[in-house]
Protein backbone atom coordinates (compact mmCIF):
# COMPACT_ATOMS: atom_id res chain seq x y z
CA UNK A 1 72.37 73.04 34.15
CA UNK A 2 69.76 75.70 33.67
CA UNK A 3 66.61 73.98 35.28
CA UNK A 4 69.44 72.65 38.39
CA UNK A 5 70.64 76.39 38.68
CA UNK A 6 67.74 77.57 39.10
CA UNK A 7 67.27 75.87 42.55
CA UNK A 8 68.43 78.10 45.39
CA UNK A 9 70.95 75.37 46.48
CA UNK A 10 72.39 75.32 43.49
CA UNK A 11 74.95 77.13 41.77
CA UNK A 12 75.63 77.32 37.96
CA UNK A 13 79.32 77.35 36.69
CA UNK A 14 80.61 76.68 33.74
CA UNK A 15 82.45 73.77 31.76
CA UNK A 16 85.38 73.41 34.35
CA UNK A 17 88.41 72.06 33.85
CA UNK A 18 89.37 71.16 37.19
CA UNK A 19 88.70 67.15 37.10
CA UNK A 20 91.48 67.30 34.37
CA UNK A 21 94.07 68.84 36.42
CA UNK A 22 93.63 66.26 38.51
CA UNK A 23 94.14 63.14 35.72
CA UNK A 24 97.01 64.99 34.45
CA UNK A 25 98.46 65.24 38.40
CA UNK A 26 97.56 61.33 38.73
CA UNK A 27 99.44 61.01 35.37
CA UNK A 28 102.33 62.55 36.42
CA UNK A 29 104.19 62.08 33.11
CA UNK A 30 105.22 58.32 32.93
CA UNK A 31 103.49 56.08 30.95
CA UNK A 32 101.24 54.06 33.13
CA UNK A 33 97.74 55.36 32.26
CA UNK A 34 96.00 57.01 34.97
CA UNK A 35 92.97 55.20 34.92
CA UNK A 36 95.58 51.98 36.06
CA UNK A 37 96.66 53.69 39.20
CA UNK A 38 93.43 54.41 40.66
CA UNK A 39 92.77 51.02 42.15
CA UNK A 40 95.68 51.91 44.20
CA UNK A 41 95.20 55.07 45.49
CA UNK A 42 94.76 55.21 49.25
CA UNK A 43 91.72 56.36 51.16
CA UNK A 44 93.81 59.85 51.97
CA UNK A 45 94.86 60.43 48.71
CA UNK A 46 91.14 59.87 47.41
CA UNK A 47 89.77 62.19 49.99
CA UNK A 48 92.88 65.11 48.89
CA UNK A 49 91.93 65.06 45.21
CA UNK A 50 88.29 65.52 46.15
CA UNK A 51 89.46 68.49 48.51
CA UNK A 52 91.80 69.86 45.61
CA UNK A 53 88.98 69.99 43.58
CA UNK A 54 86.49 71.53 45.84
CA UNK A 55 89.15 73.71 46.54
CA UNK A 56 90.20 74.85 42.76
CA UNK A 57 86.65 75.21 41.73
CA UNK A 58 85.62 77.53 44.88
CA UNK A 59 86.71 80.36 42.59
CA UNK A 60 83.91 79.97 40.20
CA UNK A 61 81.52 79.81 42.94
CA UNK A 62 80.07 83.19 43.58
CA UNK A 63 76.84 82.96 45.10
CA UNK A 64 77.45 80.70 48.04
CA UNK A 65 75.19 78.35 47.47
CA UNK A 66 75.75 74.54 48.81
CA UNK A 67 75.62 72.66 45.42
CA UNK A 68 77.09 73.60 41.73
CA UNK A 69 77.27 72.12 38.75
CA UNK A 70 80.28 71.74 36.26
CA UNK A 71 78.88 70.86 32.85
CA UNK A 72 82.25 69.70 31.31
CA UNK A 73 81.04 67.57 28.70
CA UNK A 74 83.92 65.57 28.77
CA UNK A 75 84.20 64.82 32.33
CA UNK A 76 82.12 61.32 31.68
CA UNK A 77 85.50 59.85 30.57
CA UNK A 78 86.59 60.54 33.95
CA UNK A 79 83.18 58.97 35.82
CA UNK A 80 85.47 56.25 37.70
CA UNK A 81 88.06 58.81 39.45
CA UNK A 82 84.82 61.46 40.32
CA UNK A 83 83.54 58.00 41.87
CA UNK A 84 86.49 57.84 44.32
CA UNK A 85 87.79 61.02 44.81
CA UNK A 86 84.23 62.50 45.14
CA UNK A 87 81.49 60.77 46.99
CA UNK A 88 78.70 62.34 47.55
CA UNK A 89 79.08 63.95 43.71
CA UNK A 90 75.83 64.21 41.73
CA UNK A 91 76.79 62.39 37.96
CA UNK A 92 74.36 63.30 35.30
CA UNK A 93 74.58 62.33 31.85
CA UNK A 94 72.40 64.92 29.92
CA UNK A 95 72.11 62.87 26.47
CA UNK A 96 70.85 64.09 23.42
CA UNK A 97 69.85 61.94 20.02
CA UNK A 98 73.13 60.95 18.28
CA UNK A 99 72.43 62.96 14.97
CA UNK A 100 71.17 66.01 17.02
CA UNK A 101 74.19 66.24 19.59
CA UNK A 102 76.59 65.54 16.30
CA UNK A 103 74.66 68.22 14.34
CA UNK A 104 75.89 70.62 17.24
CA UNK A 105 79.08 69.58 17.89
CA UNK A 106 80.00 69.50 13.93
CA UNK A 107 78.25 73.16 13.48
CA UNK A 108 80.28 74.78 16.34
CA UNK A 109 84.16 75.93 16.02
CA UNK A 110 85.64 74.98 19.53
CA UNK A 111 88.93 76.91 20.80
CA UNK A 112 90.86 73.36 21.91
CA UNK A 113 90.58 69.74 22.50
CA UNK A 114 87.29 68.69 20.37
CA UNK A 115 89.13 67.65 17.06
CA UNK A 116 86.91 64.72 16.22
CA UNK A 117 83.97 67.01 16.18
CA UNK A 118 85.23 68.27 12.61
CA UNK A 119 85.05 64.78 10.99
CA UNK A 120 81.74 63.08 10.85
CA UNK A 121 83.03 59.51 10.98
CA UNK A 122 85.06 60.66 14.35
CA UNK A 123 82.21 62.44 15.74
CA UNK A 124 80.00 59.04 15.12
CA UNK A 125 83.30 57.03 17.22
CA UNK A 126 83.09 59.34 19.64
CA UNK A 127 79.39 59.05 20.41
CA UNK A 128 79.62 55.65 20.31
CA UNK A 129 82.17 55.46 22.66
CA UNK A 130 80.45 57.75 24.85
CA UNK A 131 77.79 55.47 24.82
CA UNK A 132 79.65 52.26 25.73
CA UNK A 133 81.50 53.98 28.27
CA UNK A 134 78.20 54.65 29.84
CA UNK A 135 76.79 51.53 29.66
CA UNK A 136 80.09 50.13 31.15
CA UNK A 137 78.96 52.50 34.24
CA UNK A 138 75.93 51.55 34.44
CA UNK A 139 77.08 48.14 34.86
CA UNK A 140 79.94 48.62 37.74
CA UNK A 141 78.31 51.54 39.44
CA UNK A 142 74.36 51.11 39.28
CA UNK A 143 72.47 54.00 40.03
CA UNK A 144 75.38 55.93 40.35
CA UNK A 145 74.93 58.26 37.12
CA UNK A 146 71.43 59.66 36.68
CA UNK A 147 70.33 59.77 32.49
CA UNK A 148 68.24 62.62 31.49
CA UNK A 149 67.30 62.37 27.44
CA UNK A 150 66.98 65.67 26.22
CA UNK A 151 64.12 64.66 23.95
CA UNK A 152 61.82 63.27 26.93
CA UNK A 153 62.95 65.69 28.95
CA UNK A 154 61.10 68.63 26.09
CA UNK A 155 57.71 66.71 25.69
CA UNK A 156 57.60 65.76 28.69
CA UNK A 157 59.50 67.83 31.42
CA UNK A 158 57.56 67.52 34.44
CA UNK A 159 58.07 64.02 35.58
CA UNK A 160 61.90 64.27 34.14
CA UNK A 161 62.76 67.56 36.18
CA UNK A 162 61.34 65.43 39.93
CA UNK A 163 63.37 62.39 38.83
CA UNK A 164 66.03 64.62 38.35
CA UNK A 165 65.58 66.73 41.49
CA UNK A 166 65.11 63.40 43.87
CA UNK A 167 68.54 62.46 42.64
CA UNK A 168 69.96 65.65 43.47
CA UNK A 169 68.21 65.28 46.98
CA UNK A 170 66.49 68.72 45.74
């Protein structure tokens, strides 16, 4: 977020919550997951959640810049309905080594919603999941979701920050 913010098109938020409003409105309390009803949305209602979401986020938008960034770690679950319902979205998965992104998430006391980061084995799922979620991505939707590694991107960052940038058409 830091080295994209720093562009003057681009805007730094924060971890937004916004893409989950939406799965919980696609929800909509019966028990047909939500991830099941996307194949059927129509073109319209694609195009509306992408507007309610441009729309709900404006608010942390204060500099009026073109692009932003929402760093909601958790948002890769949702990778398939930012697909549809945004287009022309930038996806970035900003990985870190396993034992360093576990070390962080197992040192820090979150407010809500990151239970398995207090239980190592969880924490180890969860990565793992993370990871074969991704790969499943990178399968359906090639070159849809740019990977920066955190570790190549600190001995190295030159060549990792214009990869980055030509993906973000920066």
């Amino acid at each position: 977020e830091q080295i994209l913010a720093s562009h003057s098109m681009v805007e730094g938020t924060m971890e937004l919550g916004d893409v989950n409003s939406i799965v919980a409105d696609l929800g909509g309390g019966d028990s047909v997951p939500y991830i099941d009803k996307l194949p059927g949305l129509s073109a319209e209602q694609r195009k509306a959640f992408g507007e309610t979401y441009l729309r709900t986020t404006r608010i942390q938008r204060k500099l009026g810049r073109p692009l932003f960034i929402n760093k909601m770690p958790n948002d890769f679950r949702h990778i398939g309905l930012i697909h549809l319902i945004l287009p022309n979205a930038k996806i970035i998965d900003a990985r870190r080594h396993p034992m360093a992104c576990g070390w962080s998430c197992y040192k820090q006391h979150f407010a809500m919603g990151q239970h398995y980061t207090y239980d190592m084995a969880e924490l180890g799922a969860y990565y793992r999941s993370y990871v074969r979620l991704m790969e499943h991505y990178d399968r359906v939707l090639p070159g849809r979701v740019h990977r920066v590694i955190h570790e190549e991107l600190v001995s190295d960052p030159e060549p990792h920050i214009r990869a980055l940038l030509e993906y973000c058409g920066l």
